[in-house]
N, C-alpha and C. Protein backbone atom coordinates (compact mmCIF):
# COMPACT_ATOMS: atom_id res chain seq x y z
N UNK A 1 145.40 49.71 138.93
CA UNK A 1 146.47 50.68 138.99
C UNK A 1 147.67 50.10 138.27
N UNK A 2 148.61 50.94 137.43
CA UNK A 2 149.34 50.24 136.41
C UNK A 2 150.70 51.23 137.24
N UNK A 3 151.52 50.71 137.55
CA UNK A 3 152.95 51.60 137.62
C UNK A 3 154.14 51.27 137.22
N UNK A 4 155.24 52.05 136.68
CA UNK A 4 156.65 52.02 136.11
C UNK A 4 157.30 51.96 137.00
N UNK A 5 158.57 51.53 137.54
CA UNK A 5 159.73 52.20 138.11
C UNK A 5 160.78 52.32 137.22
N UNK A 6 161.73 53.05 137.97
CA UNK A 6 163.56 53.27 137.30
C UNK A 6 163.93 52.07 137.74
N UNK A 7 164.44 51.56 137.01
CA UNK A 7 165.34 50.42 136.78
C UNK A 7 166.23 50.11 138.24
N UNK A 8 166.96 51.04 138.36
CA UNK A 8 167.42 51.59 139.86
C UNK A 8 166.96 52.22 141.02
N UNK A 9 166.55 53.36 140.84
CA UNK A 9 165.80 53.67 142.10
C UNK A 9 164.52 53.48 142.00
N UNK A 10 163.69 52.59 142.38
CA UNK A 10 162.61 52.24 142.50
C UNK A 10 161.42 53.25 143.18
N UNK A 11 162.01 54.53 143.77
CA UNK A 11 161.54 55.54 144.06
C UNK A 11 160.72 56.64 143.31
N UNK A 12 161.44 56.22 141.94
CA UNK A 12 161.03 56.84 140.74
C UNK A 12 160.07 56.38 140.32
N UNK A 13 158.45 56.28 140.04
CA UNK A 13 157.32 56.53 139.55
C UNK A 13 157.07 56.85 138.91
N UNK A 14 155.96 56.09 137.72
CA UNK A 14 154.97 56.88 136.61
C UNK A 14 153.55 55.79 136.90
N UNK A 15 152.69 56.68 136.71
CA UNK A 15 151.22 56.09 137.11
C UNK A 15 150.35 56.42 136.19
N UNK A 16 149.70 55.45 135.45
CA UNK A 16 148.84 55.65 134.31
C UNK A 16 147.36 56.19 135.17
N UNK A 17 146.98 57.34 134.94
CA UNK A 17 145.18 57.59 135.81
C UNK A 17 144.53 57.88 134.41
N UNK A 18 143.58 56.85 134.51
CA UNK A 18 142.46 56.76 133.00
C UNK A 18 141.26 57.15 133.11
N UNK A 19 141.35 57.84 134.60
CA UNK A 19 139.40 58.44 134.82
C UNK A 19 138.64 59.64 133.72
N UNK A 20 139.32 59.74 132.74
CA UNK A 20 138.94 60.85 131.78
C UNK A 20 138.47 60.24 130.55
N UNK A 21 138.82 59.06 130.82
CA UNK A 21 138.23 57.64 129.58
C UNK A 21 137.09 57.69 129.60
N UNK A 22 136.00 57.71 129.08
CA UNK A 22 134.70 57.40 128.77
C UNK A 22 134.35 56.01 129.23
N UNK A 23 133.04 55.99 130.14
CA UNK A 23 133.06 54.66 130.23
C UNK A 23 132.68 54.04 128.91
N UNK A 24 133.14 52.50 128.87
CA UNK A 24 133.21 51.60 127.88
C UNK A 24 134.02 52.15 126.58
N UNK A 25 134.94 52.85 127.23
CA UNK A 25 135.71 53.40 126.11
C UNK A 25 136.87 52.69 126.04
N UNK A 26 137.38 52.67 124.84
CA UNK A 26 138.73 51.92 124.73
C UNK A 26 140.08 52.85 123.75
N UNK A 27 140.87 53.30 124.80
CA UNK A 27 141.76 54.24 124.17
C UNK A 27 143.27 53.50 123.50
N UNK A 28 143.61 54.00 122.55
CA UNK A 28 144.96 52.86 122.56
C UNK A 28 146.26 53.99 122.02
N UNK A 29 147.35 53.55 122.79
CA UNK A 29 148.79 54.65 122.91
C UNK A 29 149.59 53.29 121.87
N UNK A 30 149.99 53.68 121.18
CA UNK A 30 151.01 53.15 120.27
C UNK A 30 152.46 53.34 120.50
N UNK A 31 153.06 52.85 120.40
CA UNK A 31 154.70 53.71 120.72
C UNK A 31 155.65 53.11 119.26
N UNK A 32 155.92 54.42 118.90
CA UNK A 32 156.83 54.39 117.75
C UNK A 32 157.80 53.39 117.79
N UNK A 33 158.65 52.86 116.64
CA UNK A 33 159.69 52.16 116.39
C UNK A 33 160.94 53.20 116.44
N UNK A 34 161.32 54.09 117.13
CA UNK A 34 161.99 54.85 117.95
C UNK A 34 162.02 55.60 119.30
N UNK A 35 163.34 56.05 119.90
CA UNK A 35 163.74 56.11 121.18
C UNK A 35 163.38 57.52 121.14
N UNK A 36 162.59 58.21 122.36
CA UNK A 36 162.37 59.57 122.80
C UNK A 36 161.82 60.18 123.65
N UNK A 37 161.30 61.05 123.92
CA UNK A 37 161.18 61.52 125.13
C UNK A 37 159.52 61.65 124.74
N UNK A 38 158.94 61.55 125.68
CA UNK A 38 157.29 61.88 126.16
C UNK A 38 157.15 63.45 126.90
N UNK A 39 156.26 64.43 126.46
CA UNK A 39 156.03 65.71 127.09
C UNK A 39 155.00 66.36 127.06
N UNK A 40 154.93 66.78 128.17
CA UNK A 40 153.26 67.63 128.29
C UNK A 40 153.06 68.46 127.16
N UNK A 41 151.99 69.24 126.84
CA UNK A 41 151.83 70.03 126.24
C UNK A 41 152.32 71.63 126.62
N UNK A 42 152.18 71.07 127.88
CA UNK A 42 152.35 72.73 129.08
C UNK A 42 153.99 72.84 128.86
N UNK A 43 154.88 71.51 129.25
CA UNK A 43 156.32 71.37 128.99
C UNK A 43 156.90 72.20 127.73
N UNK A 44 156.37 71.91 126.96
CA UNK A 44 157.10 72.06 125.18
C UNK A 44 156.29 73.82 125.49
N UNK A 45 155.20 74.12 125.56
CA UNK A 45 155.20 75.37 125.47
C UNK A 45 155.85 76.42 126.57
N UNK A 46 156.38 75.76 127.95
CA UNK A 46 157.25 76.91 129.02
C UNK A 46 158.52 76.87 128.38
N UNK A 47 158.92 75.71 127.98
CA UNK A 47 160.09 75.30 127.53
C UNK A 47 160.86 75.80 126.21
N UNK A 48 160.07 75.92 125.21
CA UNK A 48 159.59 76.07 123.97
C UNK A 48 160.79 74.57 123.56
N UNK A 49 160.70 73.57 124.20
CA UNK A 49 161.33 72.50 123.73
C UNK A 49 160.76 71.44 122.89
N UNK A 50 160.95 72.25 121.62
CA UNK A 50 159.98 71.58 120.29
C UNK A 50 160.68 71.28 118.94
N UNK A 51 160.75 70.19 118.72
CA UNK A 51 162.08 69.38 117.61
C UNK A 51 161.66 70.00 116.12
N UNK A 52 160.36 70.55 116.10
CA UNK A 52 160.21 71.10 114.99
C UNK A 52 160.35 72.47 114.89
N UNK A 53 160.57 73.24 116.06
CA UNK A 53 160.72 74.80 115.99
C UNK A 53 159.53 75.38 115.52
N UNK A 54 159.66 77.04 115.56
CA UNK A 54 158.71 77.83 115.79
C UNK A 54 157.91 77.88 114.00
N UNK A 55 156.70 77.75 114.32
CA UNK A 55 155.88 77.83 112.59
C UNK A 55 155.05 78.83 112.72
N UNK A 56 155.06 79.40 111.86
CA UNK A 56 154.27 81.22 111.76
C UNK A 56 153.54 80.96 110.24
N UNK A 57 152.37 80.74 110.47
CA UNK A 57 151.42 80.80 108.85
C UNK A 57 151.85 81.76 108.20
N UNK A 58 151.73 81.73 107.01
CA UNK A 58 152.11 83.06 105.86
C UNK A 58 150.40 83.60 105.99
N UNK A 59 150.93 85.30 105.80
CA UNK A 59 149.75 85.68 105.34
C UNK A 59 149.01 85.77 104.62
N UNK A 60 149.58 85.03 103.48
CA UNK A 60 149.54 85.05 101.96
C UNK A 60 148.58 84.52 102.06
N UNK A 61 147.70 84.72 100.58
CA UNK A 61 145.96 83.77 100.57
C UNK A 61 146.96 82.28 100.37
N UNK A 62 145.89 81.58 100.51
CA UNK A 62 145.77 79.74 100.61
C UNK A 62 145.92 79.43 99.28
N UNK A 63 146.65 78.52 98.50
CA UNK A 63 146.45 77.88 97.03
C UNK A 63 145.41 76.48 97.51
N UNK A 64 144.85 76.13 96.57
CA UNK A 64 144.16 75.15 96.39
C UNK A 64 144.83 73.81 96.21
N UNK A 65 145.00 72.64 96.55
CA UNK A 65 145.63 71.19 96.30
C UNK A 65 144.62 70.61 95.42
N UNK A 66 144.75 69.52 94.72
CA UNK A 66 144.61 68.95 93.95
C UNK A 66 143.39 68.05 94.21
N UNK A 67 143.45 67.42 95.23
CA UNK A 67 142.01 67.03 95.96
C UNK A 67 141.19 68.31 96.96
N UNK A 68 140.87 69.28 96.81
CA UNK A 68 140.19 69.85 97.68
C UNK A 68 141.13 70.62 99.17
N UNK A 69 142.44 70.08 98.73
CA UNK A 69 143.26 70.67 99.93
C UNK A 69 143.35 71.96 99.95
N UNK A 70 143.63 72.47 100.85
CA UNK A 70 144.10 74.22 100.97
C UNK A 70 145.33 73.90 101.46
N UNK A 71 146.44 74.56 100.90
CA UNK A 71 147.73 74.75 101.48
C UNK A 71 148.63 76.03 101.81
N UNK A 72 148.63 76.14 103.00
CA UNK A 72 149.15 77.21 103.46
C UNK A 72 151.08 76.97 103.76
N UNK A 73 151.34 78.05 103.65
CA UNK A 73 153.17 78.08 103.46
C UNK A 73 153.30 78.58 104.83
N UNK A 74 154.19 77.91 105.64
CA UNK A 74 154.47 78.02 107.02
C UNK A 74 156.01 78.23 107.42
């Protein structure tokens, strides 16, 4: 069992649960060379609290990229 506290209130909790790991699996979390916030998926979508804002595909057909890409205008 792995746990965090607040610095101060020690009341405050975060608990890593890894039972969704595959056994003999080895998962690895990286953490950026910047300061920010961590959020559910469920969060950012009740919330719509998303640093990149709302993206709507064009309907327009797809152009082709240069290696095999398709690029769509968003």
């Amino acid at each position: 069992k792995f746990l965090l506290t607040d610095d101060v209130d020690n009341t405050k909790v975060m608990a890593l649960q890894l039972s969704n790991i595959s056994t003999g699996t080895t998962r690895t979390l990286t953490v950026p060379n910047e300061s920010g916030t961590l959020a559910t998926q469920s969060y950012v979508q009740t919330t719509g609290q998303n640093s990149q804002g709302a993206k709507t595909i064009s309907s327009s057909t797809p152009s082709g990229g240069s290696s095999g890409d398709i690029w769509y205008r968003i």
